[in-house]
PDB file of N, CA and C in Angstrom:
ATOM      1  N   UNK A   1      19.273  17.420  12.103  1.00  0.00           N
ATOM      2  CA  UNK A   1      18.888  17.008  10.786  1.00  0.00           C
ATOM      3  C   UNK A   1      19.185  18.069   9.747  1.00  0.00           C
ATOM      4  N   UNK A   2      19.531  18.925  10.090  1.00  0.00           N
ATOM      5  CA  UNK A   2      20.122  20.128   9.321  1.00  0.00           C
ATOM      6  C   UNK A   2      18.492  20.710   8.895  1.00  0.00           C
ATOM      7  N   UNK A   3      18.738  21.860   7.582  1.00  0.00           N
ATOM      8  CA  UNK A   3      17.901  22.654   6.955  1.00  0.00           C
ATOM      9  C   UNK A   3      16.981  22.083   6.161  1.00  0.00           C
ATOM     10  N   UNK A   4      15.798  21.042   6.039  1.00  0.00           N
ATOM     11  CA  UNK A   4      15.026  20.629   5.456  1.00  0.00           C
ATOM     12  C   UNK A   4      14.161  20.842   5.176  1.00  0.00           C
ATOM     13  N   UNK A   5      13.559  22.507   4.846  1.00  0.00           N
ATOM     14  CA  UNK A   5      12.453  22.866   4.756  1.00  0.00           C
ATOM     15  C   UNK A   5      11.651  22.399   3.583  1.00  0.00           C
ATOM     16  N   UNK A   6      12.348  22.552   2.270  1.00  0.00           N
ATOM     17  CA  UNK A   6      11.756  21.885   0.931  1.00  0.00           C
ATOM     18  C   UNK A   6      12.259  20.577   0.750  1.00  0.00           C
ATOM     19  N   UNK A   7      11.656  19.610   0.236  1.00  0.00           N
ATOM     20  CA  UNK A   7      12.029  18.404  -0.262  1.00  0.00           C
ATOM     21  C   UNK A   7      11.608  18.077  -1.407  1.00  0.00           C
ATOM     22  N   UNK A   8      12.159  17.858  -2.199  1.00  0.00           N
ATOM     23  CA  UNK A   8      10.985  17.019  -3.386  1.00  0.00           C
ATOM     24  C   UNK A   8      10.900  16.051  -3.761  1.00  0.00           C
ATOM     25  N   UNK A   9       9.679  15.717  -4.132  1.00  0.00           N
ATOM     26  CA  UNK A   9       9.547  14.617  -3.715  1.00  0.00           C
ATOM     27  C   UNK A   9       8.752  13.690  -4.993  1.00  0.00           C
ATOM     28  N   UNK A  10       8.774  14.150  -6.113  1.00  0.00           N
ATOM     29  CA  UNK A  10       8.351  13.827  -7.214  1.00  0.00           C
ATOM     30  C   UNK A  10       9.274  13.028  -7.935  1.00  0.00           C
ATOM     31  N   UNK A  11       8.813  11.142  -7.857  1.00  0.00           N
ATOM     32  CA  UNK A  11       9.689  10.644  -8.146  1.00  0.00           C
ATOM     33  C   UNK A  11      10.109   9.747  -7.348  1.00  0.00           C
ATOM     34  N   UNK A  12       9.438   9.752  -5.875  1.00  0.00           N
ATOM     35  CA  UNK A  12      10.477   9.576  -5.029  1.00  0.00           C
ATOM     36  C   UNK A  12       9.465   8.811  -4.381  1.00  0.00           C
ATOM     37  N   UNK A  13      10.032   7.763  -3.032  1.00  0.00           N
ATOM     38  CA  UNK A  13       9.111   7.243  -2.248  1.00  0.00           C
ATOM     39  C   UNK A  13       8.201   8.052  -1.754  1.00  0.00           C
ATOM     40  N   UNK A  14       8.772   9.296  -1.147  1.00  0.00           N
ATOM     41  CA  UNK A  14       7.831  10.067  -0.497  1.00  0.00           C
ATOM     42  C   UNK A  14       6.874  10.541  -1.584  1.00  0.00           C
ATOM     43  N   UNK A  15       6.656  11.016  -2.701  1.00  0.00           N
ATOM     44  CA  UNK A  15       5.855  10.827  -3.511  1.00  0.00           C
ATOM     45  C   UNK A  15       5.003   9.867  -3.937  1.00  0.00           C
ATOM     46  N   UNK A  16       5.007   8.790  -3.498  1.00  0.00           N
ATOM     47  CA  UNK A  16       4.342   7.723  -3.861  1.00  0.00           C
ATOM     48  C   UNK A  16       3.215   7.860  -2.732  1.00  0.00           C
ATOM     49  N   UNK A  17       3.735   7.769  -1.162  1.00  0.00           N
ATOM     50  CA  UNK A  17       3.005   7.782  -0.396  1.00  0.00           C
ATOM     51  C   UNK A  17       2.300   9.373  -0.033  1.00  0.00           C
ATOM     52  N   UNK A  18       2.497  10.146  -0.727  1.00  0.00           N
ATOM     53  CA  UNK A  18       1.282  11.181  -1.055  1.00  0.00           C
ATOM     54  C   UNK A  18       0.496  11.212  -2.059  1.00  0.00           C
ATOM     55  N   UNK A  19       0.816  10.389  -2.942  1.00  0.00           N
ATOM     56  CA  UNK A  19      -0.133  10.053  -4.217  1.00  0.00           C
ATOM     57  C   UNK A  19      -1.073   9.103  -3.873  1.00  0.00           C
ATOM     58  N   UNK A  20      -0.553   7.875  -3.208  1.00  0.00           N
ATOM     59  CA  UNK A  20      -1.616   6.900  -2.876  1.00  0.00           C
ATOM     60  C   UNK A  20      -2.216   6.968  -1.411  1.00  0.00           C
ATOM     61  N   UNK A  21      -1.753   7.923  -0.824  1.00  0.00           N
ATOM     62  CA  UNK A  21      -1.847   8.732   0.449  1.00  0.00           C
ATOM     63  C   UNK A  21      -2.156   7.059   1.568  1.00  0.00           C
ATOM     64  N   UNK A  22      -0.530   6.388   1.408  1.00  0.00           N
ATOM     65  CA  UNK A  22      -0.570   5.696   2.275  1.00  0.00           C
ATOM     66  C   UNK A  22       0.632   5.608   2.969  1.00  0.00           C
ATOM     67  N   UNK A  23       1.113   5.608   3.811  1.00  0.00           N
ATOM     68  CA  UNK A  23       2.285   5.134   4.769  1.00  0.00           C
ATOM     69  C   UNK A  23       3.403   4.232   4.338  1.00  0.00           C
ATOM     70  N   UNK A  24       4.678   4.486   3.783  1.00  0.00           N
ATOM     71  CA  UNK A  24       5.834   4.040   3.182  1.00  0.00           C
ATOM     72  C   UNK A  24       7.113   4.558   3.725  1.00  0.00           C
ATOM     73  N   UNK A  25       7.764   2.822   3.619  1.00  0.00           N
ATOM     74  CA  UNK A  25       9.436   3.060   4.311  1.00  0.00           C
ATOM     75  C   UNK A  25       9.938   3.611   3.410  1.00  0.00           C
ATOM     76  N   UNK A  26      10.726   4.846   4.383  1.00  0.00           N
ATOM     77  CA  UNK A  26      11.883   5.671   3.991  1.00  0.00           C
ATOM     78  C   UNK A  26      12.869   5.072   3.210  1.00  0.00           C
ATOM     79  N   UNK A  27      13.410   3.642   3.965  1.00  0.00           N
ATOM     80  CA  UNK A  27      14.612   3.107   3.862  1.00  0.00           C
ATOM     81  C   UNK A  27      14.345   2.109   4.916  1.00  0.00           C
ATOM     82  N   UNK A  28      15.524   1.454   4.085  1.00  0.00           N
ATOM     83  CA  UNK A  28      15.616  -0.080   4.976  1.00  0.00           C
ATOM     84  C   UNK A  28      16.288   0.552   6.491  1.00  0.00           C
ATOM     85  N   UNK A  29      15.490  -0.650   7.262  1.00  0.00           N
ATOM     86  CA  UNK A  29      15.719  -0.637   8.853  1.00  0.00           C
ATOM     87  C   UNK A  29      17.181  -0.152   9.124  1.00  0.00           C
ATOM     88  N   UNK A  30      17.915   0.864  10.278  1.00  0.00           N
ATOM     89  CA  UNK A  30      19.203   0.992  10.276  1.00  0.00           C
ATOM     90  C   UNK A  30      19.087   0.709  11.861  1.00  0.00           C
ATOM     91  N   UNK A  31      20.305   1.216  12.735  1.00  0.00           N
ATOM     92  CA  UNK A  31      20.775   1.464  13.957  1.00  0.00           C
ATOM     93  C   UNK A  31      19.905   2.719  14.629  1.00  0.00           C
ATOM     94  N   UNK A  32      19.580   3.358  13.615  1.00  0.00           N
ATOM     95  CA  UNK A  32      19.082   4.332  14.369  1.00  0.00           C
ATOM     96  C   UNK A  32      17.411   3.974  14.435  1.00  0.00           C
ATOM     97  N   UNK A  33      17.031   3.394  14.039  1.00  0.00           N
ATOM     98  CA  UNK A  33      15.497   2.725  13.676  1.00  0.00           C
ATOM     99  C   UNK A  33      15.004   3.163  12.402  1.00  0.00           C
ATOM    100  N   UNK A  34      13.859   2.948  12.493  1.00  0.00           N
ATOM    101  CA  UNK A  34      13.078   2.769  10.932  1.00  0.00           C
ATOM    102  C   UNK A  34      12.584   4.033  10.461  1.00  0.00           C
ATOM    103  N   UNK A  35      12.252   4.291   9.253  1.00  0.00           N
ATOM    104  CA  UNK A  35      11.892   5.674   8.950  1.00  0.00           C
ATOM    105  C   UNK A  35      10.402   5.361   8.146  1.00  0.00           C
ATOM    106  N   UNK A  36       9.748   6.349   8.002  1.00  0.00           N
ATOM    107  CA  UNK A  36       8.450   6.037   7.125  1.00  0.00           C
ATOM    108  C   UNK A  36       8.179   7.753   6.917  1.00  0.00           C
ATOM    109  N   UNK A  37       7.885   7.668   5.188  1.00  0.00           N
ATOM    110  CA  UNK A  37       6.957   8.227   4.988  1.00  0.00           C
ATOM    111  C   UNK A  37       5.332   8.851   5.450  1.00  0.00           C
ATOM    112  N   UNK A  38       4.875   9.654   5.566  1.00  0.00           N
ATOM    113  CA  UNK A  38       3.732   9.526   6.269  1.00  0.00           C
ATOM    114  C   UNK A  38       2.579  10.433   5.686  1.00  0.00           C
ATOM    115  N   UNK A  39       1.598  10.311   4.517  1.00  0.00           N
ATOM    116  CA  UNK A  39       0.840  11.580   3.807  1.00  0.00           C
ATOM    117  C   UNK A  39      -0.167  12.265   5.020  1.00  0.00           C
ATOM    118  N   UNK A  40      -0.216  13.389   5.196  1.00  0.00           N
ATOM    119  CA  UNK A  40      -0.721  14.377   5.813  1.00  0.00           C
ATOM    120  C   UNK A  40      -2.066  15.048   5.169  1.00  0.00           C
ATOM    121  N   UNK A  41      -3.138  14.521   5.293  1.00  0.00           N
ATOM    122  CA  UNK A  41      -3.944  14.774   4.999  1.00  0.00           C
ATOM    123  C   UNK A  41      -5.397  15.780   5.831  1.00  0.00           C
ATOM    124  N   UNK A  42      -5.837  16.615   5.183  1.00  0.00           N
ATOM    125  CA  UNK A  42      -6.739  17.484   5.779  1.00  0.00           C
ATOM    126  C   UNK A  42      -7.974  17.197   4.912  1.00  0.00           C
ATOM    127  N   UNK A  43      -9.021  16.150   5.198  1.00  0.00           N
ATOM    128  CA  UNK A  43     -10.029  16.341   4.714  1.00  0.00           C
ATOM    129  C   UNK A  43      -9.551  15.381   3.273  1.00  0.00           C
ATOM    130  N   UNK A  44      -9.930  16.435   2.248  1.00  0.00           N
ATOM    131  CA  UNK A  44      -9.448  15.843   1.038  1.00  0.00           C
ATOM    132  C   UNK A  44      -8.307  16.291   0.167  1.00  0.00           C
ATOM    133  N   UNK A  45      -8.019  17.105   1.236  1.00  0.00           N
ATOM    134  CA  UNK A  45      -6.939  18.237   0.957  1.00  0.00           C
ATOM    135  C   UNK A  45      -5.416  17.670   1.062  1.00  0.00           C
ATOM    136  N   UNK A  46      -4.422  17.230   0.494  1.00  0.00           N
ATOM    137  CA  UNK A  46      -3.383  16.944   0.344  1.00  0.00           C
ATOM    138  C   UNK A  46      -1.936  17.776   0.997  1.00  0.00           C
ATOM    139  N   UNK A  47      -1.611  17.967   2.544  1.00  0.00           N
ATOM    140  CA  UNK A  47      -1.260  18.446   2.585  1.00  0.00           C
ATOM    141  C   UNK A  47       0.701  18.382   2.213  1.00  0.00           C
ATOM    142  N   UNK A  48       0.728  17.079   2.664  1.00  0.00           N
ATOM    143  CA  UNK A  48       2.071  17.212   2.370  1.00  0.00           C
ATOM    144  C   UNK A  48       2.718  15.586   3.087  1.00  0.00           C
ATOM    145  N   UNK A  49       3.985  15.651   3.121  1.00  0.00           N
ATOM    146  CA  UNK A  49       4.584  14.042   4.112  1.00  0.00           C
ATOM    147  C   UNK A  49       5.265  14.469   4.925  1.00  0.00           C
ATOM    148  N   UNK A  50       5.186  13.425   6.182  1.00  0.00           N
ATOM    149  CA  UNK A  50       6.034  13.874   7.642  1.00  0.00           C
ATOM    150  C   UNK A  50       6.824  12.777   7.154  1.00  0.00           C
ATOM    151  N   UNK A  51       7.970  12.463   7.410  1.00  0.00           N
ATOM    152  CA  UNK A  51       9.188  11.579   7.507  1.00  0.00           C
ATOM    153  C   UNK A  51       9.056  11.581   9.171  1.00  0.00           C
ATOM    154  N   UNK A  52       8.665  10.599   9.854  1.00  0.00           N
ATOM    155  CA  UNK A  52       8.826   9.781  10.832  1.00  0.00           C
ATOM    156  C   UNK A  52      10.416   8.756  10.962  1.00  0.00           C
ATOM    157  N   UNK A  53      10.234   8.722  12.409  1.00  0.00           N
ATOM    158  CA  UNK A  53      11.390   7.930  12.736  1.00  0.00           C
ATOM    159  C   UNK A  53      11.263   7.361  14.148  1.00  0.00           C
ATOM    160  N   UNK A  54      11.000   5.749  14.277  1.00  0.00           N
ATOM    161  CA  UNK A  54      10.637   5.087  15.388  1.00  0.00           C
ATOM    162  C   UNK A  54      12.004   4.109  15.381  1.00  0.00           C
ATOM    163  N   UNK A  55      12.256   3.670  16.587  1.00  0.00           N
ATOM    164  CA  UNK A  55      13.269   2.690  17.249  1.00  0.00           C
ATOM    165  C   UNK A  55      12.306   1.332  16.539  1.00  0.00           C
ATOM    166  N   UNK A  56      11.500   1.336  16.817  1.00  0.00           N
ATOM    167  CA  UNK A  56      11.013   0.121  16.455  1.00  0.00           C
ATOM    168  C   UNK A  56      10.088   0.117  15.028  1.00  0.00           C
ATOM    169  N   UNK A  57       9.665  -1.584  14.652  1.00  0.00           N
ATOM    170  CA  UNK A  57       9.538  -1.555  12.981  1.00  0.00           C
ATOM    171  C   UNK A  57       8.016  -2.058  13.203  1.00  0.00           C
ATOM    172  N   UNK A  58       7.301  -2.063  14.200  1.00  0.00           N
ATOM    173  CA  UNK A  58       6.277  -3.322  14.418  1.00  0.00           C
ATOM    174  C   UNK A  58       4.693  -2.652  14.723  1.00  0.00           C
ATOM    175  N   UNK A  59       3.923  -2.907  14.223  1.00  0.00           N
ATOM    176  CA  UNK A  59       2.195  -3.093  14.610  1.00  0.00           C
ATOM    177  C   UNK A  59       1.937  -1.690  15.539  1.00  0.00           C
ATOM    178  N   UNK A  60       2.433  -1.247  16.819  1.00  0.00           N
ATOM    179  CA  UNK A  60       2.470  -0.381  17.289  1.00  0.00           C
ATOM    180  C   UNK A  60       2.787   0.899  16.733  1.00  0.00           C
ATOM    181  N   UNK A  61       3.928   0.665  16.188  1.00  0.00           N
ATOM    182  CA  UNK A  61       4.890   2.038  15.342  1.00  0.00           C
ATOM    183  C   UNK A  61       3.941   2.636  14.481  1.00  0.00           C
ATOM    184  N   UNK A  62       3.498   1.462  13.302  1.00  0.00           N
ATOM    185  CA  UNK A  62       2.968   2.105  12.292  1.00  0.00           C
ATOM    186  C   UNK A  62       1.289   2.380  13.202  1.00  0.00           C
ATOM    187  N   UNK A  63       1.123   1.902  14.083  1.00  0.00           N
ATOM    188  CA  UNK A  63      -0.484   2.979  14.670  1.00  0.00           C
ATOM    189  C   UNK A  63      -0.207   4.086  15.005  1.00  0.00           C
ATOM    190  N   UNK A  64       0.703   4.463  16.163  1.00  0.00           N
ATOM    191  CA  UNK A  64       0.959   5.657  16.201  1.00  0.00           C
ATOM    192  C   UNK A  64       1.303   6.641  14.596  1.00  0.00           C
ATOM    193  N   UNK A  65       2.077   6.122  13.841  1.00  0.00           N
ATOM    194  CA  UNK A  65       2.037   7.311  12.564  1.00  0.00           C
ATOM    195  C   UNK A  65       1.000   7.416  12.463  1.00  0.00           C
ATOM    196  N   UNK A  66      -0.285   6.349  12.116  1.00  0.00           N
ATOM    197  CA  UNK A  66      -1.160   6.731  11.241  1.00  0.00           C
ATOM    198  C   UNK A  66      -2.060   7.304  12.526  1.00  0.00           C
ATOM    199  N   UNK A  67      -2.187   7.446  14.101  1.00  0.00           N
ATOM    200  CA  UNK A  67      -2.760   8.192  14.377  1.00  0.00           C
ATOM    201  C   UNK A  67      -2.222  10.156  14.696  1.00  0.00           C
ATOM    202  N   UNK A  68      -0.742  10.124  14.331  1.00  0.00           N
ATOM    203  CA  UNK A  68      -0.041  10.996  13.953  1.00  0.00           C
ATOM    204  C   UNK A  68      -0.613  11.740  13.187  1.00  0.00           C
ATOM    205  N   UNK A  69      -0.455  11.234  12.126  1.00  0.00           N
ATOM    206  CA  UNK A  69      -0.574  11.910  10.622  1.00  0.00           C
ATOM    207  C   UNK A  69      -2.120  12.629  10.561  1.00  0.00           C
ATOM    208  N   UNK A  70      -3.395  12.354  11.085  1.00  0.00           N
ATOM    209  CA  UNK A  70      -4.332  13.572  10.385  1.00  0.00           C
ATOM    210  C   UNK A  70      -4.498  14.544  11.788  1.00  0.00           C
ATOM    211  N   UNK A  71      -3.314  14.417  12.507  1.00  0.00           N
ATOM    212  CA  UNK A  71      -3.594  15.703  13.675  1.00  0.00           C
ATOM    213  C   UNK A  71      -2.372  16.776  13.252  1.00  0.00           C
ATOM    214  N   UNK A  72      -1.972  16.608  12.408  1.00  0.00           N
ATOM    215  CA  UNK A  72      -0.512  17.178  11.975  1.00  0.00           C
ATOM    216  C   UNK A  72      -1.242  19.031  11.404  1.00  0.00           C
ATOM    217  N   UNK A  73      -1.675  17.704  10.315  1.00  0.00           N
ATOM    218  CA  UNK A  73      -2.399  18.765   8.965  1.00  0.00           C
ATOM    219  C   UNK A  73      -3.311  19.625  10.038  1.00  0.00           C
ATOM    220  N   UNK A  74      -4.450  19.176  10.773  1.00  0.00           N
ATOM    221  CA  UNK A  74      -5.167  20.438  11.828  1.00  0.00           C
ATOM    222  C   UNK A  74      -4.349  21.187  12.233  1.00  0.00           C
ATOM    223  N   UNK A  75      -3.527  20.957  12.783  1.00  0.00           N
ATOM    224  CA  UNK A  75      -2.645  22.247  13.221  1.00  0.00           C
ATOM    225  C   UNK A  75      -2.277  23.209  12.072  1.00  0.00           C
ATOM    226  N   UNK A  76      -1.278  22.474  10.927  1.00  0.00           N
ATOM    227  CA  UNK A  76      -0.644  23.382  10.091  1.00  0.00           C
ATOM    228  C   UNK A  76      -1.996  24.421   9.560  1.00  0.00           C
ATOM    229  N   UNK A  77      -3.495  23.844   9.211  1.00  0.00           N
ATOM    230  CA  UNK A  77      -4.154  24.442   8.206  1.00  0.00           C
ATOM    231  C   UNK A  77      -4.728  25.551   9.616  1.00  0.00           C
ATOM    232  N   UNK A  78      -4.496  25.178  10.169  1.00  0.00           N
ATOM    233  CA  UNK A  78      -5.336  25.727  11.098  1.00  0.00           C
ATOM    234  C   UNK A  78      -4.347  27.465  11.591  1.00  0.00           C
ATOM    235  N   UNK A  79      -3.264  27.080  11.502  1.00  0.00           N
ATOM    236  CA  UNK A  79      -2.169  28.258  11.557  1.00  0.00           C
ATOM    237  C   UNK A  79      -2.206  28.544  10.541  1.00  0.00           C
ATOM    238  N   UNK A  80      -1.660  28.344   9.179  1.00  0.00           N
ATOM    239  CA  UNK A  80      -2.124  28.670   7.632  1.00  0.00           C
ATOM    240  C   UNK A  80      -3.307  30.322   7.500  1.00  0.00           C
ATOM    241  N   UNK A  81      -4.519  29.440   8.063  1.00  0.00           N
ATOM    242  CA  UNK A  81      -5.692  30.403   7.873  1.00  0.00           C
ATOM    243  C   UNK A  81      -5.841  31.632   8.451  1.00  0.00           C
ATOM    244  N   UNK A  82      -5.211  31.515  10.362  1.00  0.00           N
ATOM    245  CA  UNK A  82      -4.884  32.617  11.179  1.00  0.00           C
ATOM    246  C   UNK A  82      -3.592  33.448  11.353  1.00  0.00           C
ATOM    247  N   UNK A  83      -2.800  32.722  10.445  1.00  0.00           N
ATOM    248  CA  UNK A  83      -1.809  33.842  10.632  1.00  0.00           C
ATOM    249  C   UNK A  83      -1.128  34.700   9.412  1.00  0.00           C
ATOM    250  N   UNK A  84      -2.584  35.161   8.153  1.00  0.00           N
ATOM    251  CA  UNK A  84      -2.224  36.105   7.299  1.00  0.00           C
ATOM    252  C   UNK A  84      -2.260  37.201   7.589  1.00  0.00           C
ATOM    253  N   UNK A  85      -1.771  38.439   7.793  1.00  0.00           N
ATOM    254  CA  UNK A  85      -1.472  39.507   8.077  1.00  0.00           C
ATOM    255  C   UNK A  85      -3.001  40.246   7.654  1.00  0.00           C
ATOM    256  N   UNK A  86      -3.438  40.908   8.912  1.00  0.00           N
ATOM    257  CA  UNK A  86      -4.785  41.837   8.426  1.00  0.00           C
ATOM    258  C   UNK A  86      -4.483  42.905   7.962  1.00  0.00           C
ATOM    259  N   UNK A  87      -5.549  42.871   6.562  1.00  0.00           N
ATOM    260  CA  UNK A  87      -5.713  44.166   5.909  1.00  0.00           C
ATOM    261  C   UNK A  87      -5.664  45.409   6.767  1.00  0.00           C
ATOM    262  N   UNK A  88      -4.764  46.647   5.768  1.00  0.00           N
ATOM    263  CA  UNK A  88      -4.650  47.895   6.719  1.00  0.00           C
ATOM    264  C   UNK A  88      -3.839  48.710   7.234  1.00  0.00           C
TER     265      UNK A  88
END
């Protein structure tokens, strides 16, 4: 997928589904399967969107994202907090 560290996303689908912090297609269905937006949320804390990508478009797919999506953010905040360099 190459170098995708920043995206922006203001403007954009993926912006939408961190604003209304709900689950939105990337893009229409292809060969390679479906894509979705996905807001990452910690609490009330806004962390950011995963871009998902499932073979399939159906009832299952979108459970797994949405049980995806608030174990994401625990990890990231959770590394975030422990890995600032100690004073000294």
């Amino acid at each position: 997928m190459g170098d995708e560290r920043h995206l922006g996303i203001e403007g954009m689908v993926a912006g939408r589904a961190h604003q209304y912090c709900d689950l939105m297609p990337a893009g229409p269905a292809a060969d390679r399967g479906t894509q979705w937006w996905v807001p990452m949320i910690n609490g009330t804390e806004r962390i950011g969107v995963l871009r998902l990508r499932s073979e399939r478009d159906d009832a299952r797919a979108r459970g797994d994202a949405d049980r995806l999506a608030p174990l994401l953010p625990l990890i990231i905040v959770a590394t975030r907090e422990s890995s600032d360099p100690s004073p000294g």
